[in-house]
Protein backbone atom coordinates (compact mmCIF):
# COMPACT_ATOMS: atom_id res chain seq x y z
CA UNK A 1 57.33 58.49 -78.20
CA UNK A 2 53.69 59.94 -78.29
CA UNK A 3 51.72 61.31 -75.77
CA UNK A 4 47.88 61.42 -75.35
CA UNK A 5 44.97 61.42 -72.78
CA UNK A 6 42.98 58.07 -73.49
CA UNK A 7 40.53 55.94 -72.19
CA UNK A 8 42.11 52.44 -70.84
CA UNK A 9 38.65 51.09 -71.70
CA UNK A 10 37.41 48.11 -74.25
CA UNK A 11 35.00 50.10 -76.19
CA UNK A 12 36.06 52.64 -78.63
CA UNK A 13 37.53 55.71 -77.81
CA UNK A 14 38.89 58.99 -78.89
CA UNK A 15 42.62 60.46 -77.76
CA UNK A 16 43.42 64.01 -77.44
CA UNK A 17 47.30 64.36 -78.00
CA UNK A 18 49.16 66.38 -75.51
CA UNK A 19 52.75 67.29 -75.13
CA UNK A 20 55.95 65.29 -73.20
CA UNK A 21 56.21 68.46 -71.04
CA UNK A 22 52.56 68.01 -70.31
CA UNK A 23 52.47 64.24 -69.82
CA UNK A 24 55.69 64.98 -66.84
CA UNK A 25 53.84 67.65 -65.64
CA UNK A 26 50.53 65.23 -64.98
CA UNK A 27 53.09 62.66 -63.44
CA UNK A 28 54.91 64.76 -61.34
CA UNK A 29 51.32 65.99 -60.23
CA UNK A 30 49.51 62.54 -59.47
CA UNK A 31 52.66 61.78 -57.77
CA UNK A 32 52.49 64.35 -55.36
CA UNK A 33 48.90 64.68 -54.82
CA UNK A 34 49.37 60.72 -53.89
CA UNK A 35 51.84 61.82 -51.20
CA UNK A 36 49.40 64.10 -49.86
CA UNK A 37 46.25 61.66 -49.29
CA UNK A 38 48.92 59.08 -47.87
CA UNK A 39 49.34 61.58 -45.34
CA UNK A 40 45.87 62.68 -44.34
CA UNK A 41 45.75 59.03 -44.28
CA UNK A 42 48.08 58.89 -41.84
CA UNK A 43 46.60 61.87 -39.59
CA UNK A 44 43.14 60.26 -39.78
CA UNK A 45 44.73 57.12 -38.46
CA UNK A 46 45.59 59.14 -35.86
CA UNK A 47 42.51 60.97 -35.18
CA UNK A 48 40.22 58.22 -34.73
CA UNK A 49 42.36 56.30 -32.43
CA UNK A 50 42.70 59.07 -30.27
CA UNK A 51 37.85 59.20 -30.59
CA UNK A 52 38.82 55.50 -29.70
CA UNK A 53 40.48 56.40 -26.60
CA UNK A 54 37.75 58.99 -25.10
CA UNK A 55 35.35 57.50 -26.12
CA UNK A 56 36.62 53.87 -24.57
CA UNK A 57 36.87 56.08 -21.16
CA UNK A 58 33.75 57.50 -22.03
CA UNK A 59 32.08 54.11 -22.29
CA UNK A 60 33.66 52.82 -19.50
CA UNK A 61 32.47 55.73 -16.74
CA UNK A 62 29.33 54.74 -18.32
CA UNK A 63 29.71 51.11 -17.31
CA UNK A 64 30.91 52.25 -13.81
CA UNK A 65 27.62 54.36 -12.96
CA UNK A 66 25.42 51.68 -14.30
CA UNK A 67 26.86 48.07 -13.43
CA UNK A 68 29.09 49.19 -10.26
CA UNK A 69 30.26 45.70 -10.60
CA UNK A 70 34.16 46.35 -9.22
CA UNK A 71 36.38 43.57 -8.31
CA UNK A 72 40.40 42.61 -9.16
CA UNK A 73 39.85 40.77 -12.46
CA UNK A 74 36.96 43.77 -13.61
CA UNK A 75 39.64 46.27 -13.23
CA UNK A 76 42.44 44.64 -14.34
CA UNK A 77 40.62 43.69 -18.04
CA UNK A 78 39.45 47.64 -17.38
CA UNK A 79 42.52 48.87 -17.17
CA UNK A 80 44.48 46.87 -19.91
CA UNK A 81 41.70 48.06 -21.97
CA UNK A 82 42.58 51.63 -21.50
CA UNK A 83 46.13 50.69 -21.91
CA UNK A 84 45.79 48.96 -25.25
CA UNK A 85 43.94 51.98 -26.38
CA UNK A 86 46.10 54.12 -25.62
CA UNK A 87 49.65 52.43 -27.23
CA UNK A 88 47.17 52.54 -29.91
CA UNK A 89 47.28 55.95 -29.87
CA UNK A 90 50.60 56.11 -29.37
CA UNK A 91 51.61 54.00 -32.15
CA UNK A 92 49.29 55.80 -34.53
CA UNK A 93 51.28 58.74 -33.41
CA UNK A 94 54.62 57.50 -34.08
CA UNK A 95 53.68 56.22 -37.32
CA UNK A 96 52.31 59.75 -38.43
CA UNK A 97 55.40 61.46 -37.08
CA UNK A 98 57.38 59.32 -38.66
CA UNK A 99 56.06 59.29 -42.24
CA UNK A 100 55.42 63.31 -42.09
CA UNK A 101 58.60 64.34 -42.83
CA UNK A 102 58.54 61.68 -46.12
CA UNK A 103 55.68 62.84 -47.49
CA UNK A 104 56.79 66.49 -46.72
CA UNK A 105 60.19 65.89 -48.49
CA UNK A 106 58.45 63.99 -51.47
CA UNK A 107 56.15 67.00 -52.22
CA UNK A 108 58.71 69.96 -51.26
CA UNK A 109 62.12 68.42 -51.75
CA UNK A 110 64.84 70.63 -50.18
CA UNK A 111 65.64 71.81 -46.93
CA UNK A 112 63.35 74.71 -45.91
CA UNK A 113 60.08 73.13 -45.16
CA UNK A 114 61.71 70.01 -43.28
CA UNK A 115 63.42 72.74 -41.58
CA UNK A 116 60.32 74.36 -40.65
CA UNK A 117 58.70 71.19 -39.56
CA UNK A 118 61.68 70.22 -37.83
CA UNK A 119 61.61 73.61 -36.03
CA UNK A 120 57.81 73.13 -35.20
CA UNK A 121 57.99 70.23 -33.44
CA UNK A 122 61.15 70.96 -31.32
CA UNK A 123 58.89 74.01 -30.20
CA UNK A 124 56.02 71.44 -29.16
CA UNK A 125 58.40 69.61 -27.48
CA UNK A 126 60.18 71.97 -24.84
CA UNK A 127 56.43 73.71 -24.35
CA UNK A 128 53.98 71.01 -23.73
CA UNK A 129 54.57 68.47 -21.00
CA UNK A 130 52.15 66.30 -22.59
CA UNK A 131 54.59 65.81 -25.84
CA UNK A 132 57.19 65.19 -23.38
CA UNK A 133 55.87 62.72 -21.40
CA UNK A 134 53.47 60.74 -24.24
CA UNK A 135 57.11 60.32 -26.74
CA UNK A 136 58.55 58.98 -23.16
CA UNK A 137 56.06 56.74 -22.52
CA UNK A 138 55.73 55.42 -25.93
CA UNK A 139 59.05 54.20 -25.44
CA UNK A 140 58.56 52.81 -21.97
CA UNK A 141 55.76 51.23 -23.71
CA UNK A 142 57.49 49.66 -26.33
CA UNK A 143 60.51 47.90 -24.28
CA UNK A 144 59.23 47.62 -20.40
CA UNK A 145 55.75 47.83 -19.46
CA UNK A 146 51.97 49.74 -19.41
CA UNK A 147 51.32 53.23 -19.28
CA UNK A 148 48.25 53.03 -17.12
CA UNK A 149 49.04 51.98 -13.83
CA UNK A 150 45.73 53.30 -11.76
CA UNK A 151 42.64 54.19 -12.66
CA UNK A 152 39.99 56.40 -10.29
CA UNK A 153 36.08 56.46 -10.63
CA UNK A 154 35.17 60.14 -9.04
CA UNK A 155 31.77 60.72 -8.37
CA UNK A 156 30.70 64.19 -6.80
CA UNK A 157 27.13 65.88 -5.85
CA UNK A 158 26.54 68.93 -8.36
CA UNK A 159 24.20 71.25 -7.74
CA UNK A 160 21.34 71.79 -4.97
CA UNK A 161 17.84 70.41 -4.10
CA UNK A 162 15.90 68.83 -6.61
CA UNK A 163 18.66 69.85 -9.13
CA UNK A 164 21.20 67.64 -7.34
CA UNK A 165 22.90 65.62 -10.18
CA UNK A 166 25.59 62.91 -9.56
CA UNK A 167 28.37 63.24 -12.01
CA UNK A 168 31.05 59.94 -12.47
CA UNK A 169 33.97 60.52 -13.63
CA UNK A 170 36.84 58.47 -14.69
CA UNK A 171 40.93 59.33 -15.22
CA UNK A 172 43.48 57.02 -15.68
CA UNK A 173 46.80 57.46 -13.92
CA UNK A 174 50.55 56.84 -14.91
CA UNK A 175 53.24 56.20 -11.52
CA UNK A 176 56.24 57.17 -11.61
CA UNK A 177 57.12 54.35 -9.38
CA UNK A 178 57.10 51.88 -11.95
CA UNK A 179 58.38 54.59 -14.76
CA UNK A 180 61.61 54.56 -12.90
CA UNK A 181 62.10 50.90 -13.08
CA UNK A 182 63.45 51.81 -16.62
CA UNK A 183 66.82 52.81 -16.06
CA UNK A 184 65.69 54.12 -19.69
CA UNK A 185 62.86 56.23 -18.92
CA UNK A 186 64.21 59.77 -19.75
CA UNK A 187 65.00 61.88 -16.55
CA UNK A 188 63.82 65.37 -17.12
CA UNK A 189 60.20 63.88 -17.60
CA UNK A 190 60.13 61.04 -14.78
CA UNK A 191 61.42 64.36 -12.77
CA UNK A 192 58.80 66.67 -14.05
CA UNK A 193 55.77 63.86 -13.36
CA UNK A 194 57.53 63.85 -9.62
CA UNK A 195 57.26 66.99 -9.44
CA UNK A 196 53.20 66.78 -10.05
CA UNK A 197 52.93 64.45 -7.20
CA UNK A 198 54.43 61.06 -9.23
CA UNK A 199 50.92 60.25 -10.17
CA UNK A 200 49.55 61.95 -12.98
CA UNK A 201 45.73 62.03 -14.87
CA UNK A 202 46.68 60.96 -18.56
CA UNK A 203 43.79 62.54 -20.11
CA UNK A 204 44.77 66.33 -20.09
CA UNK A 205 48.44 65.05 -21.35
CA UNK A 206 46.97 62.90 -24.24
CA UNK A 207 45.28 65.76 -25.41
CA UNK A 208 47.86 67.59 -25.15
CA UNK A 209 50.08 65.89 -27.57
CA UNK A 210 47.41 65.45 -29.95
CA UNK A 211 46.92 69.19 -29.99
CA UNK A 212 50.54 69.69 -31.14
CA UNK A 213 50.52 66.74 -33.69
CA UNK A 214 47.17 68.88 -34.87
CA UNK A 215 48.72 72.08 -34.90
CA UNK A 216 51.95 70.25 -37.03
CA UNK A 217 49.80 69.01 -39.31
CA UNK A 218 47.94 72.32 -39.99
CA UNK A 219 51.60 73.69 -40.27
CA UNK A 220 52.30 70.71 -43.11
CA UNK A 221 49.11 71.41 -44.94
CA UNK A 222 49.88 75.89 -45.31
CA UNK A 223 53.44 74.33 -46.59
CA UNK A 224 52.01 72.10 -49.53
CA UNK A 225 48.71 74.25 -50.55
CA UNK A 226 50.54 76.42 -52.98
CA UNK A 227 51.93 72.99 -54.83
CA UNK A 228 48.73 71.07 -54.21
CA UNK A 229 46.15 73.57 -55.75
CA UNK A 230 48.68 74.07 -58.88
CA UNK A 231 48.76 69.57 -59.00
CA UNK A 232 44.88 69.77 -58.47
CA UNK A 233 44.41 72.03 -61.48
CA UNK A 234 46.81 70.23 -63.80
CA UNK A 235 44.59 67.32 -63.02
CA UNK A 236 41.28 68.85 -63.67
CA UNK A 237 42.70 70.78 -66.28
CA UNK A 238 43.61 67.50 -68.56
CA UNK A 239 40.00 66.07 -67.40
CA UNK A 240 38.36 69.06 -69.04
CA UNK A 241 40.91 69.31 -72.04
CA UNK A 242 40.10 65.79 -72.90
CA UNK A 243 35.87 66.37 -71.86
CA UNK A 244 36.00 69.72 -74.67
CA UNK A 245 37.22 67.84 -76.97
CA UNK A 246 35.05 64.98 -77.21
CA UNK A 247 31.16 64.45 -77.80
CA UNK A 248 29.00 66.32 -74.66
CA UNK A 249 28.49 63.80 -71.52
CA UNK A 250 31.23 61.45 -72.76
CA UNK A 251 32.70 59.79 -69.64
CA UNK A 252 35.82 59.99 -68.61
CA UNK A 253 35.97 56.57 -66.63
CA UNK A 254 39.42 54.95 -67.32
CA UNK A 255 40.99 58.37 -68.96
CA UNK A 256 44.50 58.30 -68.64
CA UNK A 257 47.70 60.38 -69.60
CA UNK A 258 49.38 58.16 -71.82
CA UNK A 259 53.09 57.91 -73.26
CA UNK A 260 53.21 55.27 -76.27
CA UNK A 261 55.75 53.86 -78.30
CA UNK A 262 54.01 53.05 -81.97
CA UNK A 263 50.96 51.02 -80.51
CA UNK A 264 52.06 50.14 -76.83
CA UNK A 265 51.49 51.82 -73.94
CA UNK A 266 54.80 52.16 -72.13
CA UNK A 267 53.41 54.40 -68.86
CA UNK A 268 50.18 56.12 -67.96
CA UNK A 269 48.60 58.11 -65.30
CA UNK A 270 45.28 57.71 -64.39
CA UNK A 271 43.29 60.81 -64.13
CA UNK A 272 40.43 60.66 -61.99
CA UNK A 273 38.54 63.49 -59.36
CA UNK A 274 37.67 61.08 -56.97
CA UNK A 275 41.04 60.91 -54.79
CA UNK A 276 41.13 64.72 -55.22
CA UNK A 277 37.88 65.05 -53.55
CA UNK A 278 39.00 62.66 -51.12
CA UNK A 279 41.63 64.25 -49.72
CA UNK A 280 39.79 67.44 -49.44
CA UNK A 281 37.10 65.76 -47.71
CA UNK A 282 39.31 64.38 -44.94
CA UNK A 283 41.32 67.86 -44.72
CA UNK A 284 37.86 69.01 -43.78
CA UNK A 285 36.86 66.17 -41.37
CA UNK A 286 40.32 66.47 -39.74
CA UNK A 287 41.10 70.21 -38.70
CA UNK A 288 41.12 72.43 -36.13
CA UNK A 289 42.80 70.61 -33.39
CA UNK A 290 45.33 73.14 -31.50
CA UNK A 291 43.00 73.94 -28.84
CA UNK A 292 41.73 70.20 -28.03
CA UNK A 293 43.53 70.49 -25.15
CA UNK A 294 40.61 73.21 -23.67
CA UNK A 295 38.09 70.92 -24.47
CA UNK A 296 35.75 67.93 -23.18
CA UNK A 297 32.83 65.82 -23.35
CA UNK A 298 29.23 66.09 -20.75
CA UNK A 299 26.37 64.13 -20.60
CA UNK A 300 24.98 66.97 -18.80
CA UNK A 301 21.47 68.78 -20.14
């Protein structure tokens, strides 16, 4: 068996010949580095459902202060809105929990960093109600009913004189009421929402949970940078090993590690910067999340 980088291109070109160690190293490599994008993927999938849920409520308190048009069928379509939004949200979440700990095990096989994980999100868990009560409600959501059960349209005077400004508002409510028609609906949490009157604002919990599903996945990225930056050099380093030894501006569209058997190609590896760059663009598009919670959104100058 040989091993080379080539171009997997119709017009002629040139192979540099590289080693079986090197050829496994450049699979095990893409492999991982795969893993990775799949899940920023994932957390991105995430992210903008979550813009997809403020900004729906954002929308909607916009709606409110202009149209003022309420009547039963306006607020029901309102309020399944919101709902739909948000088992968006929550399915997105799921989905991202649930294919973390594959991707985590596919790029650092053993025990350790799933432990770690594992250890992070059971922390998230007993410390923020809104973990709690969004994994409960996910799976009220999922086998009895909706999430958002009332929704309230503040309005308050701010300010005095001619600087008087009337801010709307909007928050959408969960009951506890119809939470404990689920014989199913977990106890400590249905007990902990009673506790907070049995009618709770979602918004502060939503963010919440998407500040600890920020913070885990800031916790998943320290655990693979060590292996990613040695993948992501292994890549570059065959794209510039196969650039040196060819003509100046030759491209390198189609290059590929190669492993041959006489004249057919029995595996390659495509080698390209693109989904390298990728990934690093969404790692910067998608960070700092832990303190969403202390944040939120005015229209005010």
């Amino acid at each position: 068996m040989d091993f080379e980088l080539k171009r997997l291109v119709l017009e002629p070109s040139t192979s540099v010949a590289i080693s079986e160690q090197e050829f496994n190293e450049l699979r095990a490599a893409k492999t991982g580095l795969i893993e990775a994008v799949f899940l920023e993927q994932k957390f991105d999938v995430l992210v903008e459902n979550h813009l997809e849920f403020e900004t729906c409520l954002l929308e909607a308190t916009a709606r409110h202060m202009l149209l003022r048009n309420q009547d039963y069928q306006w607020f029901q379509v309102e309020r399944n809105l919101y709902n739909r939004r948000l088992l968006n949200l929550l399915s997105a979440c799921r989905s991202y929990l649930d294919g973390s700990e594959h991707h985590l095990n596919s790029m650092m096989p053993g025990e350790s960093a799933r432990a770690q994980l594992e250890t992070r999100l059971a922390q998230h868990y007993d410390s923020k109600l809104g973990y709690r009560v969004m994994e409960a409600l996910r799976n009220f959501s999922q086998h009895r009913g909706f999430p958002v059960h009332a929704v309230e349209y503040p309005a308050r005077w701010l300010g005095e004189g001619d600087q008087q400004r009337l801010e709307f508002g909007l928050s959408p409510f969960t009951k506890t009421e119809y939470l404990s028609v689920d014989g199913q609906f977990k106890k400590s949490v249905l007990k902990e929402l009673d506790e907070l009157g049995g009618r709770v604002n979602l918004k502060p919990l939503v963010r919440d949970y998407i500040s600890a599903l920020g913070d885990v996945h800031e916790l998943i990225r320290s655990l693979v940078k060590p292996k990613l930056e040695e993948w992501d050099q292994l890549i570059l380093g065959a794209i510039e090993k196969f650039k040196s030894a060819n003509p100046e501006g030759i491209s390198v569209r189609g290059l590929a590690a190669v492993a041959k058997d006489k004249n057919s190609n029995k595996e390659t590896v495509a080698l390209f910067e693109d989904f390298i760059d990728y990934r690093k663009t969404m790692e910067r598009k998608n960070a700092n999340f832990d303190k969403l919670h202390l944040r939120y959104v005015t229209s005010i100058t």
